[in-house]
Protein backbone atom coordinates (compact mmCIF):
# COMPACT_ATOMS: atom_id res chain seq x y z
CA UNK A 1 76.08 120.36 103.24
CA UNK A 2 76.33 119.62 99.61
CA UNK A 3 76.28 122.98 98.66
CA UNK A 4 79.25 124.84 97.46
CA UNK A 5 80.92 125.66 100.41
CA UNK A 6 82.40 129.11 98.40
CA UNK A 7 78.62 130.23 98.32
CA UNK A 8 77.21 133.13 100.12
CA UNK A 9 74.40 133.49 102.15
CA UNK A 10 72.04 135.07 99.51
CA UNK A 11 68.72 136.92 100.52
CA UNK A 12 65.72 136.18 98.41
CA UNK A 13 64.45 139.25 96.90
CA UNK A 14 61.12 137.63 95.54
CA UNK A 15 62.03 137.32 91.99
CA UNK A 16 59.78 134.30 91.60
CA UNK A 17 57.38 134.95 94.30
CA UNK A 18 54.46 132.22 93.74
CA UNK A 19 55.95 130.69 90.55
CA UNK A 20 55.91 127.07 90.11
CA UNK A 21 59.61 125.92 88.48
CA UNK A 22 60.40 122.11 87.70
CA UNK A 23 64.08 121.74 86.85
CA UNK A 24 65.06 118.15 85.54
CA UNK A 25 68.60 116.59 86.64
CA UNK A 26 68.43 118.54 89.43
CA UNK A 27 69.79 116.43 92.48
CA UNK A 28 73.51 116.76 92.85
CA UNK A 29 76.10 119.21 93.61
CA UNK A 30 76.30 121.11 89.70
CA UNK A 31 74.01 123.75 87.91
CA UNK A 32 70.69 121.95 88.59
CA UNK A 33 70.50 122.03 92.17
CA UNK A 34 72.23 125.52 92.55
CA UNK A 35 69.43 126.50 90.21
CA UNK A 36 66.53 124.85 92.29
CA UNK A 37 68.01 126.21 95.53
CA UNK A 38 68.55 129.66 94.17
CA UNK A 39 64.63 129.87 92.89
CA UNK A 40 63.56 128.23 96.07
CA UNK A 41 64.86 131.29 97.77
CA UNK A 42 63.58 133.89 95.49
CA UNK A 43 59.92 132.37 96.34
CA UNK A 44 59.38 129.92 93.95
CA UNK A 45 57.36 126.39 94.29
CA UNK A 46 60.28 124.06 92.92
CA UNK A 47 59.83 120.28 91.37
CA UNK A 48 62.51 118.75 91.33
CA UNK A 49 63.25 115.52 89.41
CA UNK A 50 66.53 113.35 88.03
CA UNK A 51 66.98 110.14 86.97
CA UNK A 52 68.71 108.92 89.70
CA UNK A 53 65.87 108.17 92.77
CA UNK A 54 68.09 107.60 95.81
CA UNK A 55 69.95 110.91 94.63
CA UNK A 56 67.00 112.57 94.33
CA UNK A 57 65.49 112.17 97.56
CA UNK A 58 68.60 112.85 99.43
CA UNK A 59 68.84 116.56 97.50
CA UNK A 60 64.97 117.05 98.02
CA UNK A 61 64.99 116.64 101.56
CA UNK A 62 68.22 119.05 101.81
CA UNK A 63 66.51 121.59 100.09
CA UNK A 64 63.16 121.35 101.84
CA UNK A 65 65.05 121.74 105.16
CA UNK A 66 67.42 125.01 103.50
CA UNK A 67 63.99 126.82 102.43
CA UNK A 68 61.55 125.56 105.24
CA UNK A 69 58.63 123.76 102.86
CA UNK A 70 58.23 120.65 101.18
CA UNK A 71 59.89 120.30 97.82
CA UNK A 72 57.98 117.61 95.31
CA UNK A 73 60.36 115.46 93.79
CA UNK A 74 59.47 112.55 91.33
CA UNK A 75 62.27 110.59 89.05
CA UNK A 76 61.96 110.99 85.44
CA UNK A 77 64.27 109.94 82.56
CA UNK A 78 64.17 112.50 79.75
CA UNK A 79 64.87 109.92 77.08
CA UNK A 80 61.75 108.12 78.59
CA UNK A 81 58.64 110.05 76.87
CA UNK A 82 56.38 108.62 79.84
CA UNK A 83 58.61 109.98 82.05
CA UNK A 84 58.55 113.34 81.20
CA UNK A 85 54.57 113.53 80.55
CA UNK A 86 54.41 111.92 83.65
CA UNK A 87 56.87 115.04 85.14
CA UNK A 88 54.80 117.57 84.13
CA UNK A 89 51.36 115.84 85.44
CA UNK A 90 52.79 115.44 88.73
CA UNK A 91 53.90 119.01 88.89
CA UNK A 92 50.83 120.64 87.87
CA UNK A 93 48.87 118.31 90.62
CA UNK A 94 51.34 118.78 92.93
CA UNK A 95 52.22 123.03 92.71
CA UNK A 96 49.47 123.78 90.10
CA UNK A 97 50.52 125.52 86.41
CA UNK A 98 54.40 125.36 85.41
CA UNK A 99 55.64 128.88 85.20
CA UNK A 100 59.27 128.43 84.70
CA UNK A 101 60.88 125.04 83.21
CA UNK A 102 64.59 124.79 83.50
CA UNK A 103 65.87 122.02 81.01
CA UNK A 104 69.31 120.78 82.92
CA UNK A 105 69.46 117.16 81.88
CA UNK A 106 72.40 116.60 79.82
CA UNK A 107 75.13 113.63 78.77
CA UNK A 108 78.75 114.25 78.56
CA UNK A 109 81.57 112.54 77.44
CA UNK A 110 85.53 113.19 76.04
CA UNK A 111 85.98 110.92 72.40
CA UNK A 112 87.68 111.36 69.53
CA UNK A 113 85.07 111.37 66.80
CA UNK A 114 87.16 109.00 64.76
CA UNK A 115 86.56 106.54 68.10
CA UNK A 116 83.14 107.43 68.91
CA UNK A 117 80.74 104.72 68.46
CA UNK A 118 76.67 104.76 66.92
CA UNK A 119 75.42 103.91 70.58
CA UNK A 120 77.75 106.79 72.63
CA UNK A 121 76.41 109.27 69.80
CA UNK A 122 73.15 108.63 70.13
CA UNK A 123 73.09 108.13 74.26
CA UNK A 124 74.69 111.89 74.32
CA UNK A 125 72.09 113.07 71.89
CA UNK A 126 69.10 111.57 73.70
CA UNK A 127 70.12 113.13 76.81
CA UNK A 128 71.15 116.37 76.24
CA UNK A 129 69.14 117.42 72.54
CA UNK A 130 66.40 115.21 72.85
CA UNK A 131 65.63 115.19 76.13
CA UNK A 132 65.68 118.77 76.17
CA UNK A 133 63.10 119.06 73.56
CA UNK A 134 60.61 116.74 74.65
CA UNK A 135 60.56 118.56 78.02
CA UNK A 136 60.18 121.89 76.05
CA UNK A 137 57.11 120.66 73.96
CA UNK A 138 55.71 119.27 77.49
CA UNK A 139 56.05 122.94 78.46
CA UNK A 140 55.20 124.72 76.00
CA UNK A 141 51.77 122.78 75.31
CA UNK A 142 51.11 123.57 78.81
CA UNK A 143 52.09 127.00 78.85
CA UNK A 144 51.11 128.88 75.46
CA UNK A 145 47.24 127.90 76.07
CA UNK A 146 47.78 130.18 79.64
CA UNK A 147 49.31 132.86 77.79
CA UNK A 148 52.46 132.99 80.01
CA UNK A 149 55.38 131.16 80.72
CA UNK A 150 59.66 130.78 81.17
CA UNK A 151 61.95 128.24 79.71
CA UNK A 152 65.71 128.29 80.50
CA UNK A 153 67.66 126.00 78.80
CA UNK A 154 71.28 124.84 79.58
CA UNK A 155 73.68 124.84 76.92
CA UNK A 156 77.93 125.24 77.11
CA UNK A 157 80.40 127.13 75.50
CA UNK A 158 81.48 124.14 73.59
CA UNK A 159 78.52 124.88 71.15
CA UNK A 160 80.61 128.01 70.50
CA UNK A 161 84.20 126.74 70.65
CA UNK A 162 85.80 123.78 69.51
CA UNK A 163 87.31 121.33 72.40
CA UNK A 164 89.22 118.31 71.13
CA UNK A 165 86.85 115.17 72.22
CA UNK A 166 83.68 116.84 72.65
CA UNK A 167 82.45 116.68 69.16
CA UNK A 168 79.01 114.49 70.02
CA UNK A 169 78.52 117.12 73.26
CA UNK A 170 79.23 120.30 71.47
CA UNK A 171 76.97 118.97 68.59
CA UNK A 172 73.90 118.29 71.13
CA UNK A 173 74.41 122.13 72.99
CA UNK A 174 74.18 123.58 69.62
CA UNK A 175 71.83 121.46 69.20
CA UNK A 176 69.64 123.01 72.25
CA UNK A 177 70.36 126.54 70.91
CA UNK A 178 69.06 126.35 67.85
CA UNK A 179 66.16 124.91 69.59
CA UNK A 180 65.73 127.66 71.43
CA UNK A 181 65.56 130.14 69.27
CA UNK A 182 63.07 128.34 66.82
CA UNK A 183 60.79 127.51 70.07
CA UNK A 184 61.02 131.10 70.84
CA UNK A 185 59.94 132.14 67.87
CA UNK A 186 57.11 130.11 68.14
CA UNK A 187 56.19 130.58 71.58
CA UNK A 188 56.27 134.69 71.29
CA UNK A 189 53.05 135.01 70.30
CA UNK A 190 51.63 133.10 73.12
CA UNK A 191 53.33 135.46 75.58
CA UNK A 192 55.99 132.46 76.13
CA UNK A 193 60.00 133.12 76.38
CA UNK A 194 62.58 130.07 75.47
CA UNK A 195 66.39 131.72 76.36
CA UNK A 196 69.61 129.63 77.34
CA UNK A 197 72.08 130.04 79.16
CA UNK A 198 75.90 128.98 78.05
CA UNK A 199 78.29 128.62 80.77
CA UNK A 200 81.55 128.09 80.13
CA UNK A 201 83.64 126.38 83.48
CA UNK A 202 81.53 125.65 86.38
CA UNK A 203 83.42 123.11 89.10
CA UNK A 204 81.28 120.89 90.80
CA UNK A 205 82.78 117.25 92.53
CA UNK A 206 80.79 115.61 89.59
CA UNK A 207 82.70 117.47 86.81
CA UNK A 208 86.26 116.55 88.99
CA UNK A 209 85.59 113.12 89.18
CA UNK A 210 85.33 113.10 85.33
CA UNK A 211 88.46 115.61 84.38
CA UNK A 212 91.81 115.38 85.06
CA UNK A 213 92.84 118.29 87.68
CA UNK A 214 95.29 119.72 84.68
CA UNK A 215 92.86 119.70 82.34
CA UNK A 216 90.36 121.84 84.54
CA UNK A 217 92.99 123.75 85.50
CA UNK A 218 93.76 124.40 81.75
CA UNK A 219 90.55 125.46 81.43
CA UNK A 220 90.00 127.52 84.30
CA UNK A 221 93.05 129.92 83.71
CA UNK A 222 91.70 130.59 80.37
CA UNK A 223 88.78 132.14 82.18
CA UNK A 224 88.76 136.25 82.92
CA UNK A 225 88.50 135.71 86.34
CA UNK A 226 91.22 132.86 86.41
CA UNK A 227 89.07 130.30 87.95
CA UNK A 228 86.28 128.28 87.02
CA UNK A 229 82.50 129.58 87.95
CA UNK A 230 81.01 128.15 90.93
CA UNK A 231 77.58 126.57 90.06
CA UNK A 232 75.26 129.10 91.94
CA UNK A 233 76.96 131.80 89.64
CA UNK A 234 75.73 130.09 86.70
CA UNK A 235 72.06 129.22 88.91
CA UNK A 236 71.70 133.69 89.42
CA UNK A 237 71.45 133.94 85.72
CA UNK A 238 68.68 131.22 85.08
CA UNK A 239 66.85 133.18 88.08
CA UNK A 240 67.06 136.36 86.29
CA UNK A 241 66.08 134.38 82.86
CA UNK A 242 63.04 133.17 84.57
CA UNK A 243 62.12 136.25 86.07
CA UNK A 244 60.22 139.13 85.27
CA UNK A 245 63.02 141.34 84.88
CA UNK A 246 63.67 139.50 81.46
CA UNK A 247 60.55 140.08 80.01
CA UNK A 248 62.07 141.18 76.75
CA UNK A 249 63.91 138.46 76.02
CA UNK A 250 63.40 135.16 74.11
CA UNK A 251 65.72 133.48 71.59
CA UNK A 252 68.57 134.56 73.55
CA UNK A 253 71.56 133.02 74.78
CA UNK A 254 73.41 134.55 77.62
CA UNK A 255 77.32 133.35 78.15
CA UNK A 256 78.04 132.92 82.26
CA UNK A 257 82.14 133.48 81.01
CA UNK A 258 84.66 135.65 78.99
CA UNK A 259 83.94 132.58 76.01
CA UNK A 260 82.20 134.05 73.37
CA UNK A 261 82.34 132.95 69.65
């Protein structure tokens, strides 16, 4: 399984019965899958896409088989505006209306600022800000007409604290907050919540094969807990985001660590 093998069996309580979620970057072993998987069990109709299509169809035939029903996938590049308008067509033929859009898609990358080049700026901003925007105004001009809708957008504590060599990443998850609470804003009077969430650690192979074991280590014993959040800890708090239980909240950015500003 590419699951976390830490996880526990979890028992769907129904929290998205009959909603229709599309998560983008969501094949692989970090946040985004953990997230599809975890609203798959709580009942929801998931859509899964990433950039990567041989990735993707392995992770969409995994999770079809862990919740017993097909899973749409369909690649999609968030720098790519075609792409993502072609995303949210497919999901609305294939599921029906978007309920719940969980923007995961992001670019890292440790430089120096004094070292980082135009091209590595702009690829990180694309990705992460960008990206993450056009898929939000692809939701939103689907949703606010209905009256109803979820947005959950990914962000990191580096928007909040200051990491040596993360200067173009920190800038684009700020980036996505402030976005969120202007689109929030916005969106309230449609009936429409934009929240984030902000982990802070969350170990996945992916993240190892770009860190240095000190370095997460460093970072993990920073933590409260002493250890790094596994990615369906993060994945339980984008359920509750897109849930009904958080009907109160939009504009709001809830930290998954003991990093706050």
């Amino acid at each position: 399984m590419t699951d976390t093998a830490k996880r526990p069996a979890t028992l769907g309580h129904g929290l998205l019965e009959g909603k229709v979620v599309v998560v983008t970057a969501g094949a692989g072993t970090g946040i985004g899958y953990a997230t599809a998987r975890r609203c798959a069990e709580e009942g929801a109709t998931v859509v899964l896409s990433d950039r990567h299509p041989v990735r993707l169809d392995v992770y969409a035939r995994e999770l079809a088989e862990i919740v017993g029903r097909a899973v749409p996938s369909i690649v999609c590049d968030v720098t790519v505006q075609q792409d993502v308008e072609r995303l949210f067509d497919f999901a609305e033929a294939q599921a029906g209306p978007i309920d719940v859009l969980v923007n995961n898609a992001a670019l890292g990358g440790t430089c120096d600022v004094r070292e980082l080049s135009d091209d590595q700026w702009s690829d990180i901003l694309d990705v992460t800000l960008t990206g993450t925007f056009r898929c939000t105004r692809a939701a939103l001009r689907q949703m606010c007409p209905r009256g109803s809708g979820s947005i959950v957008n990914i962000s990191s504590v580096v928007a909040w604290r200051a990491e040596a060599g993360q200067g173009a990443y920190g800038a684009a998850k700020a980036g996505v907050l402030a976005l969120t609470r202007a689109a929030a804003l916005e969106a309230a009077p449609s009936g429409v919540r934009v929240n984030a969430v902000v982990p802070s650690l969350a170990l996945h192979p992916n993240l190892a094969k770009v860190s240095s074991d000190e370095h997460l280590a460093n970072l993990a014993a920073k933590e409260a807990f002493g250890r790094s959040a596994e990615p369906w800890e993060i994945a339980n708090v984008v359920v509750f985001l897109a849930s009904d239980l958080a009907s109160y909240l939009t504009g709001e950015s809830i930290s998954v660590s003991s990093q706050h500003p």
